[in-house]
Structures are given as C-alpha cells and as structure tokens.
PDB file of N, CA and C in Angstrom:
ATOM      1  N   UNK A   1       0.844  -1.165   0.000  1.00  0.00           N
ATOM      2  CA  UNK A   1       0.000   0.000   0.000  1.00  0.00           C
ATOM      3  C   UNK A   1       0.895   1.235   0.000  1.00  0.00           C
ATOM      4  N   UNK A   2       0.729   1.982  -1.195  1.00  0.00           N
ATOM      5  CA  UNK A   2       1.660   3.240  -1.000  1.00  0.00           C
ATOM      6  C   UNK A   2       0.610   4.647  -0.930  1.00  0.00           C
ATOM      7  N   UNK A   3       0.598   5.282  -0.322  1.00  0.00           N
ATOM      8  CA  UNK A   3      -0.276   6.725   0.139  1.00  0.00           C
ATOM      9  C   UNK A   3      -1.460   6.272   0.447  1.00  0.00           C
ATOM     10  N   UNK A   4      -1.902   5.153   0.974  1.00  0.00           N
ATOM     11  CA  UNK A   4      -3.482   4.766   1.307  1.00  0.00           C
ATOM     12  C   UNK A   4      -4.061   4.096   0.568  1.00  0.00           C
ATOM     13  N   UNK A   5      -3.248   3.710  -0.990  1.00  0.00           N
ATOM     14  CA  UNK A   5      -3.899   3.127  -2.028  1.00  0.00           C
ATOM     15  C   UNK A   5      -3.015   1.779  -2.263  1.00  0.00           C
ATOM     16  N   UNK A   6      -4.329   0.304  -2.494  1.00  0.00           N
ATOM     17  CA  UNK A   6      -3.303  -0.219  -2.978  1.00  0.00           C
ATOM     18  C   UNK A   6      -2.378  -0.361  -4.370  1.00  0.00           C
ATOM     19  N   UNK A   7      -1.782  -0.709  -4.511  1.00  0.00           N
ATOM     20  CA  UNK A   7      -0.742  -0.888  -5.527  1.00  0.00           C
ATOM     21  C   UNK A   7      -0.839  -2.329  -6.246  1.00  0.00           C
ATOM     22  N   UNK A   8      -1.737  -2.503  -7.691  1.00  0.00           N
ATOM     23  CA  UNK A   8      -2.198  -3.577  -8.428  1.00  0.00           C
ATOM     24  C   UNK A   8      -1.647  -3.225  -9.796  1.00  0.00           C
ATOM     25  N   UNK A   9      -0.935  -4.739  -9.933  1.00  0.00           N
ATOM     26  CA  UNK A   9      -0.698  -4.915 -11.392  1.00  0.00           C
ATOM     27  C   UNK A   9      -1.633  -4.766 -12.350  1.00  0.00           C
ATOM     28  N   UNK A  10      -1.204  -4.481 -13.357  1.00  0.00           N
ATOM     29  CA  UNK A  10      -1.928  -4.920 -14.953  1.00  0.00           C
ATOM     30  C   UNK A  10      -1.291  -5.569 -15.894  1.00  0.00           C
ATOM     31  N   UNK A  11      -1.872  -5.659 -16.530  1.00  0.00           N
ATOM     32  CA  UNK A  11      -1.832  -6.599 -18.512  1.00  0.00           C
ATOM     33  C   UNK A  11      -2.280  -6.200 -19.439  1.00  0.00           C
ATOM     34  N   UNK A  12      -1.899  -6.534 -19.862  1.00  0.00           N
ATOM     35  CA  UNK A  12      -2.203  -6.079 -21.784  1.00  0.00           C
ATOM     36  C   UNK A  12      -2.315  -7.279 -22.463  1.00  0.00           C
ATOM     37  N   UNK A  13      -3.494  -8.030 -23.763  1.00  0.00           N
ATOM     38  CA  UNK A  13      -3.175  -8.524 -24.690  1.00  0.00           C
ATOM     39  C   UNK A  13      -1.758  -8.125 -24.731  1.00  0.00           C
ATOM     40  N   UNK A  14      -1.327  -9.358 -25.990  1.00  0.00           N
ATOM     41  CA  UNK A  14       0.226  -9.266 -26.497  1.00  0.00           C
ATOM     42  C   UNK A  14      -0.009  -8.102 -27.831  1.00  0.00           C
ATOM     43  N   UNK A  15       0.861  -7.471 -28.113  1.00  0.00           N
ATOM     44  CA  UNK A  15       0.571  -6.493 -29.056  1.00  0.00           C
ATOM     45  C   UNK A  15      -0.609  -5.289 -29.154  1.00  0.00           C
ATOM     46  N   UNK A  16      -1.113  -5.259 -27.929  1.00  0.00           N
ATOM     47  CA  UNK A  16      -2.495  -4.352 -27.831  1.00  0.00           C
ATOM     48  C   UNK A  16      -3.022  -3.476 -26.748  1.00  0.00           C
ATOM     49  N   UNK A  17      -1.479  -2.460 -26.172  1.00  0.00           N
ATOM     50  CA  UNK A  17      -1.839  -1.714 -25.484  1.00  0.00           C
ATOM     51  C   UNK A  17      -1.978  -1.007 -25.822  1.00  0.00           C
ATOM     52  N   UNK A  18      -3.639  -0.674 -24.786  1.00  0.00           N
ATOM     53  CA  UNK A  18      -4.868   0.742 -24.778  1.00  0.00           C
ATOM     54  C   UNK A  18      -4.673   0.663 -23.766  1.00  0.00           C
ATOM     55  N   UNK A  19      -5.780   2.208 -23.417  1.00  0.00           N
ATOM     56  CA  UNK A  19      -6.360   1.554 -21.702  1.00  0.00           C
ATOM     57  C   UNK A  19      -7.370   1.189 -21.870  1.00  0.00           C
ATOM     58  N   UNK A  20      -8.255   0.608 -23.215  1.00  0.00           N
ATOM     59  CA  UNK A  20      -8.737  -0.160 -23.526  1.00  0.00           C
ATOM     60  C   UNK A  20      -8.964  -1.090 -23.402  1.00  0.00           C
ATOM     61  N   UNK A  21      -7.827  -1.600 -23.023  1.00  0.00           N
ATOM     62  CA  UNK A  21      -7.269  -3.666 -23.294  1.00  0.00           C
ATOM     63  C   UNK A  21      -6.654  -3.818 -22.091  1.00  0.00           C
ATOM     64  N   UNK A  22      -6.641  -2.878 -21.240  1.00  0.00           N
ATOM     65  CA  UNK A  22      -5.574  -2.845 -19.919  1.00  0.00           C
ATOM     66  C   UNK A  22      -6.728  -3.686 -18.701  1.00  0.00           C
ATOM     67  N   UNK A  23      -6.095  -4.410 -17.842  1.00  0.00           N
ATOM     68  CA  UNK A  23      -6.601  -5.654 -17.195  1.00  0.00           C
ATOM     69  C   UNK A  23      -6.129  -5.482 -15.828  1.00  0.00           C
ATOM     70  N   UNK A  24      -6.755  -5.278 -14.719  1.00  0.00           N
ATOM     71  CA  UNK A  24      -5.643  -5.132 -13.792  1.00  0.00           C
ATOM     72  C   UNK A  24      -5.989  -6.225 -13.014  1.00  0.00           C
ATOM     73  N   UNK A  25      -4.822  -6.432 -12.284  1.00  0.00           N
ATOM     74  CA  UNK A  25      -4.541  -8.336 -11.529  1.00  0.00           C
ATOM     75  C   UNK A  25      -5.190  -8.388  -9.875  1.00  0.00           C
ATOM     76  N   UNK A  26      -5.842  -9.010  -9.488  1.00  0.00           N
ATOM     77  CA  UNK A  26      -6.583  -9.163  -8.336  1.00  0.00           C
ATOM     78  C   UNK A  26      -6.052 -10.043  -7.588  1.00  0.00           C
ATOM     79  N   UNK A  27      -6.714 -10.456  -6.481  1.00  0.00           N
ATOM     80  CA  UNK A  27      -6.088 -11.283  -5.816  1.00  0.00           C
ATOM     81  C   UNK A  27      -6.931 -12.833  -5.806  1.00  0.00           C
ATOM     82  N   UNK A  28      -7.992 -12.632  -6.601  1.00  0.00           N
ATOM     83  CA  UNK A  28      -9.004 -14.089  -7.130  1.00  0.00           C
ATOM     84  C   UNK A  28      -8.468 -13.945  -8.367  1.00  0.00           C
ATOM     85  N   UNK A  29      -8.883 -15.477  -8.478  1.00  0.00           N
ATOM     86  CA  UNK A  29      -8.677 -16.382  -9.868  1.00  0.00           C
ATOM     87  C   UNK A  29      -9.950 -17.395  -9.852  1.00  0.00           C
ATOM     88  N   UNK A  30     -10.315 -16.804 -11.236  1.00  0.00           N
ATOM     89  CA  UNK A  30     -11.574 -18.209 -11.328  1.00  0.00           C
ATOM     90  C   UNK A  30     -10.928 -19.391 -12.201  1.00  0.00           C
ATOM     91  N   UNK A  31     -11.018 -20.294 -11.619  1.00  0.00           N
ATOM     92  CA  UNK A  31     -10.500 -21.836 -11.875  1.00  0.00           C
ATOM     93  C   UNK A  31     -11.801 -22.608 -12.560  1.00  0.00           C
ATOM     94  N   UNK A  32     -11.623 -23.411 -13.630  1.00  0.00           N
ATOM     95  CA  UNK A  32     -12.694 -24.001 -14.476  1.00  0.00           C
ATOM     96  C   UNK A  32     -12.779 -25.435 -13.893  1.00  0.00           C
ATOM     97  N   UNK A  33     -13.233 -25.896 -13.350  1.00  0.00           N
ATOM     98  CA  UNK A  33     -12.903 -27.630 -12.951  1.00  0.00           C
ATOM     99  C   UNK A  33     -13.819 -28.328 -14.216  1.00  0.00           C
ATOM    100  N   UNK A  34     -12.762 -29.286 -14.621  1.00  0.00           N
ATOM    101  CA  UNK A  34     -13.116 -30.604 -15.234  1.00  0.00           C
ATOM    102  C   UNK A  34     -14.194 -31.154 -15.061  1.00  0.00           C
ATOM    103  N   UNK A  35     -14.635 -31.722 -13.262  1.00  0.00           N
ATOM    104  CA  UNK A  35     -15.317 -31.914 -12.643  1.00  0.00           C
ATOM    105  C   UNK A  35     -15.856 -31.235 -11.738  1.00  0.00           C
ATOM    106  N   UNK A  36     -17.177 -30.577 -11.440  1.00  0.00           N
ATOM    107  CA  UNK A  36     -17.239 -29.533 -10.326  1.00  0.00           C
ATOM    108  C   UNK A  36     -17.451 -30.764  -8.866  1.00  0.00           C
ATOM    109  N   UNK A  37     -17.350 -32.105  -8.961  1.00  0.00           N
ATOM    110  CA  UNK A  37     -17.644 -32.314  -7.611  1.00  0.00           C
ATOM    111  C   UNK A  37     -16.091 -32.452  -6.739  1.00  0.00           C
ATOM    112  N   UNK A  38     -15.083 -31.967  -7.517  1.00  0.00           N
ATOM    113  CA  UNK A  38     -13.793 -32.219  -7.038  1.00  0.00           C
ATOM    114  C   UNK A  38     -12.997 -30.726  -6.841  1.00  0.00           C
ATOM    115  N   UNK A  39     -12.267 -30.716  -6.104  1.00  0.00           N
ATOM    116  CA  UNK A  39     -11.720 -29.312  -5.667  1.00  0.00           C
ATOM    117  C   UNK A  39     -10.049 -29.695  -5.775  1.00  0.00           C
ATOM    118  N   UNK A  40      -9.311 -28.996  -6.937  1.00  0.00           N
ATOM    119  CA  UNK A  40      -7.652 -28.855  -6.886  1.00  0.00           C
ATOM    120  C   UNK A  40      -7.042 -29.155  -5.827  1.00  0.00           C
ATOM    121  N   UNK A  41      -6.052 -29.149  -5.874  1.00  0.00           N
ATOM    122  CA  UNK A  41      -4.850 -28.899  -4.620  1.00  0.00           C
ATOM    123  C   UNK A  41      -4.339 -27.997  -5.321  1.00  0.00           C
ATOM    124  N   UNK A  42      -4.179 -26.611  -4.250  1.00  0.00           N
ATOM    125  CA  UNK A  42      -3.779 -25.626  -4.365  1.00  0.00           C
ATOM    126  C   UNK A  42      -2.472 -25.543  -3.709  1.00  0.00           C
ATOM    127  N   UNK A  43      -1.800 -24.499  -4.691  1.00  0.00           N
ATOM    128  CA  UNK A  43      -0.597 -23.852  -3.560  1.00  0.00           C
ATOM    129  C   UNK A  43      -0.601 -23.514  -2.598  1.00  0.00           C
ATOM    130  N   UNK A  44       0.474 -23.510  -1.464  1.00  0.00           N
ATOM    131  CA  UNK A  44       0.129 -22.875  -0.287  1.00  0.00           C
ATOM    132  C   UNK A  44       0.182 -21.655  -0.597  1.00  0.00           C
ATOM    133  N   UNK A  45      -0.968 -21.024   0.218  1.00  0.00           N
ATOM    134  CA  UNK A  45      -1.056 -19.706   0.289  1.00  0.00           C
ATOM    135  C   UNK A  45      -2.713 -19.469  -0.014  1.00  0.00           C
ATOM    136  N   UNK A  46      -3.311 -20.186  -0.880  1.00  0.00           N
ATOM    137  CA  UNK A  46      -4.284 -20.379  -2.163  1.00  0.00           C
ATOM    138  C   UNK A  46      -5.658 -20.789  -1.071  1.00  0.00           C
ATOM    139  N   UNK A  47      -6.572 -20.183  -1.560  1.00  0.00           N
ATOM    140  CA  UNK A  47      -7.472 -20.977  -0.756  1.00  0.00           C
ATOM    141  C   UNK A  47      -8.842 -20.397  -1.468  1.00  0.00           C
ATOM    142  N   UNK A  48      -9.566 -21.525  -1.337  1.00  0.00           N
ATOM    143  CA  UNK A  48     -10.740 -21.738  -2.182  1.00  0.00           C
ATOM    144  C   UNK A  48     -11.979 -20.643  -1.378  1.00  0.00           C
ATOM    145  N   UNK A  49     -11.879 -19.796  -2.490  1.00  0.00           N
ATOM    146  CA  UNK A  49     -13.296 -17.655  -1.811  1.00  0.00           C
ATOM    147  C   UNK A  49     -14.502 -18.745  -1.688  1.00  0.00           C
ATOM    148  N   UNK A  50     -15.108 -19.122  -2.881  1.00  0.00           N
ATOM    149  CA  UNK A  50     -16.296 -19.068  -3.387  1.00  0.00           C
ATOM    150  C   UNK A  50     -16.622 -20.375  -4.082  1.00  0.00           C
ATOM    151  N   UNK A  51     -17.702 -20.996  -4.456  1.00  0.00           N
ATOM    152  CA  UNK A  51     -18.285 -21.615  -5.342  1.00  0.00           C
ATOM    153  C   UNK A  51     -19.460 -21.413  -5.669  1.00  0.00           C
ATOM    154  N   UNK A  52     -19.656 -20.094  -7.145  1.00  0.00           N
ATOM    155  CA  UNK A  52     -20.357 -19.649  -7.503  1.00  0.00           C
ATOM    156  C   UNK A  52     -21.943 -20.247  -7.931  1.00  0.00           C
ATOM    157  N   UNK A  53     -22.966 -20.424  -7.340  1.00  0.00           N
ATOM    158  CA  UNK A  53     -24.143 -21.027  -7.716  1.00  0.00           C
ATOM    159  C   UNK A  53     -24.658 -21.213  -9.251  1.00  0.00           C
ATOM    160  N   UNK A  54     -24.085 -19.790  -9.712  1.00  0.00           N
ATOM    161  CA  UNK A  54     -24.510 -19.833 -11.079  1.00  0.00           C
ATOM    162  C   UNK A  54     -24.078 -20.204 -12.165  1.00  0.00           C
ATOM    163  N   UNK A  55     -22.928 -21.084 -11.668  1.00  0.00           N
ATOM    164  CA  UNK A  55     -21.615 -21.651 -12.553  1.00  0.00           C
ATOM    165  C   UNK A  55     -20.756 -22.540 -11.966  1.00  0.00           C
ATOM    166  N   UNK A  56     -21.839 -24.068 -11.708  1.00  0.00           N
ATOM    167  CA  UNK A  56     -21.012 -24.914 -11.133  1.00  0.00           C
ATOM    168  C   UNK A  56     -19.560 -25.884 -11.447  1.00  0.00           C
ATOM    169  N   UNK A  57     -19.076 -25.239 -13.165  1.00  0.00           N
ATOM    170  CA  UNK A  57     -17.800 -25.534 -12.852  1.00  0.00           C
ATOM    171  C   UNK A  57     -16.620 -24.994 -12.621  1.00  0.00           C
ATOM    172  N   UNK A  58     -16.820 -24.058 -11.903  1.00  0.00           N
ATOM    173  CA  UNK A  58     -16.172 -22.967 -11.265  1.00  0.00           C
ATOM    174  C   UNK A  58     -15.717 -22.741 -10.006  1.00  0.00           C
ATOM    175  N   UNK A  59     -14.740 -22.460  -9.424  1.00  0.00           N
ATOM    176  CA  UNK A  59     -14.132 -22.200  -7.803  1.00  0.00           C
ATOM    177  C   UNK A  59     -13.850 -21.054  -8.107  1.00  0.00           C
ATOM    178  N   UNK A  60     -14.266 -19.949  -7.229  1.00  0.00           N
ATOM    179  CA  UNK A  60     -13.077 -18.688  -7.062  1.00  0.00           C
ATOM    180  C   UNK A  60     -12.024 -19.102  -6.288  1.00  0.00           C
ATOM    181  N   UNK A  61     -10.997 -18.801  -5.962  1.00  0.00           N
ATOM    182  CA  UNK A  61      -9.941 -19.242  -4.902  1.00  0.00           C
ATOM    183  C   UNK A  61      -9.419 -17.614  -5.319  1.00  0.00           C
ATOM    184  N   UNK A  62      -8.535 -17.415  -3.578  1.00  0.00           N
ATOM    185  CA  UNK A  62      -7.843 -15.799  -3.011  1.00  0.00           C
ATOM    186  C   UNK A  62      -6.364 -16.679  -2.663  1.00  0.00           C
ATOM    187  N   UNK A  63      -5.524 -15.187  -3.627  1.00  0.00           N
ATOM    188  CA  UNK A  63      -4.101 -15.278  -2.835  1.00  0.00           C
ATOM    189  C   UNK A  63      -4.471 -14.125  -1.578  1.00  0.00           C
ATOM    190  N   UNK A  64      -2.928 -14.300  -1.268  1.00  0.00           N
ATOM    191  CA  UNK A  64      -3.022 -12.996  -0.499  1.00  0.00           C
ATOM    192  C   UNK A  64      -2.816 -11.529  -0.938  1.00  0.00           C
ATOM    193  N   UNK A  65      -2.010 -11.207  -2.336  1.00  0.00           N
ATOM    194  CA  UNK A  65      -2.108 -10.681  -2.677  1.00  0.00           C
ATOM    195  C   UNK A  65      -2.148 -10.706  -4.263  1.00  0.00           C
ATOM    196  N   UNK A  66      -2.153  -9.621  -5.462  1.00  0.00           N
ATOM    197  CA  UNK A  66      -1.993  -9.941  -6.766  1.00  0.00           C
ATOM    198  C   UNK A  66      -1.007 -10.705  -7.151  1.00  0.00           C
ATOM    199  N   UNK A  67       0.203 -10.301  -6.452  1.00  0.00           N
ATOM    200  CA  UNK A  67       1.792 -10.609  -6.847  1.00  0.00           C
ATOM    201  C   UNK A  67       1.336 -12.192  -6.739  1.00  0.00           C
ATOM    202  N   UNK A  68       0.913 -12.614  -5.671  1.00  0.00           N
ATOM    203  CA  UNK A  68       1.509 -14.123  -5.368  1.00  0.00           C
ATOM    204  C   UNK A  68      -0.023 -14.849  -6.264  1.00  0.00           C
ATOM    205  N   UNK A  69      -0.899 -14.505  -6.679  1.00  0.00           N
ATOM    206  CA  UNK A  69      -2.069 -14.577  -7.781  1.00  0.00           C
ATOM    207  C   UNK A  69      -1.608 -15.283  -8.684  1.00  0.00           C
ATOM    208  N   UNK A  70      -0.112 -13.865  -9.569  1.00  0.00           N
ATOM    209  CA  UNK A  70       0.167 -14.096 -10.453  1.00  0.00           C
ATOM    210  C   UNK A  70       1.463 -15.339 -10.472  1.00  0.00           C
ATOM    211  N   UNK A  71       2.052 -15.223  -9.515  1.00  0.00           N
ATOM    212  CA  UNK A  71       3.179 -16.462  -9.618  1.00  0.00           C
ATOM    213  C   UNK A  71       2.368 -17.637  -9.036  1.00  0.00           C
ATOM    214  N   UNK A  72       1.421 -18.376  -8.556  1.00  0.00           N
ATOM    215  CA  UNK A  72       0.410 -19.618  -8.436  1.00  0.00           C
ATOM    216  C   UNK A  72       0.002 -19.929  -9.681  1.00  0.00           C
ATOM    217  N   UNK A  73      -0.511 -19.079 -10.760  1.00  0.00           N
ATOM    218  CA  UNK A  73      -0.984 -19.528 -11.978  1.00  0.00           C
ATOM    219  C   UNK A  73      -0.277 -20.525 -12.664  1.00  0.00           C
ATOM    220  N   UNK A  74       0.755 -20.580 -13.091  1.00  0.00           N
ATOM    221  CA  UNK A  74       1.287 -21.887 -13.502  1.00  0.00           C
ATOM    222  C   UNK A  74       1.335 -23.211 -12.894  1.00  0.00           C
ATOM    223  N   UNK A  75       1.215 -23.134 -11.803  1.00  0.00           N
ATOM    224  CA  UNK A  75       0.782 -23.851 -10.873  1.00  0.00           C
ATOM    225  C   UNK A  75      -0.218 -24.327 -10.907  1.00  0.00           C
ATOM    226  N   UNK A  76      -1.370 -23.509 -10.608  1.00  0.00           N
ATOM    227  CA  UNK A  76      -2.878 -23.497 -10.952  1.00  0.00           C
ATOM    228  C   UNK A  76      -3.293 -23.785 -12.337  1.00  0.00           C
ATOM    229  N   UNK A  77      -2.566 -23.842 -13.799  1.00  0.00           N
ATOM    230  CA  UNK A  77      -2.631 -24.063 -14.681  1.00  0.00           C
ATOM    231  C   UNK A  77      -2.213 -25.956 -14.933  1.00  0.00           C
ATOM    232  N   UNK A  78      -1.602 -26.355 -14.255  1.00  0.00           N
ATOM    233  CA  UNK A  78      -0.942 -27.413 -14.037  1.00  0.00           C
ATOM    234  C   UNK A  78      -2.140 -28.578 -13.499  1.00  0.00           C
ATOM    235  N   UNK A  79      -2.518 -28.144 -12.829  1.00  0.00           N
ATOM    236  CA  UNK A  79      -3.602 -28.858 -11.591  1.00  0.00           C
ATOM    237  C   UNK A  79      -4.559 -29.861 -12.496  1.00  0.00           C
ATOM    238  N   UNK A  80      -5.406 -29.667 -13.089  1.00  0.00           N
ATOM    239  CA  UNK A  80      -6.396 -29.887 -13.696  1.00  0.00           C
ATOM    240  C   UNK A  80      -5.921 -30.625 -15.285  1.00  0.00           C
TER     241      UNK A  80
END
C-alpha cells in the first residue's frame, strides 16, 4: 500500500496496449474444474473464496495478494 492506495498490477493482450485492453490483476482467480464435484490442490497460500451457484464448474480461490495470484498460476494451470 503506497499513500493509502493499494498498488495492483496490470496486462495487456500481447501487441495491444490501450487503456482499452488494460486488465488489472486481483487477488481471485476463477478456476474451471473438469469436474465440479472435485476441488484442486492448491498452492500454499491459495485458498478456495467461493463456489459460484450460477456456474457450477467454477471455484473462485484468493491469494493474499496480486503478486503471489500471479506467480500460483502456472501452478494453478498445471492442476487440472
């Protein structure tokens, strides 16, 4: 947190920065399951927010922050 605000990454498509196309990084990730009656093994740190009613093959899961969001994803890409 720098002056009261936090401090969140962004993204861009490859070749397509606007602030149009600009994405900024959170600390959820929605995860697609294969199967919704089964739940990943997550990284430590990772832990399963939500399981959205309106989209049962779906988990939200929270880092603690964006940074560690974005380095779990390969990880989290791996899983499933």
């Amino acid at each position: 947190m720098a002056n009261g605000k936090n401090i969140m990454p962004i993204c861009y498509p490859k070749g397509k920065k606007t602030e149009y196309t600009r994405a900024i990084i959170t600390n959820d990730i929605a995860i697609e399951l294969s199967d919704p009656n089964t739940s990943p093994t997550l990284p430590e740190g990772i832990q399963i927010k939500s399981r959205p009613s309106y989209s049962q093959n779906f988990i939200i899961v929270e880092a603690p922050d964006p940074f560690s969001a974005m380095a779990a994803l390969p990880i989290l890409q791996a899983t499933e």
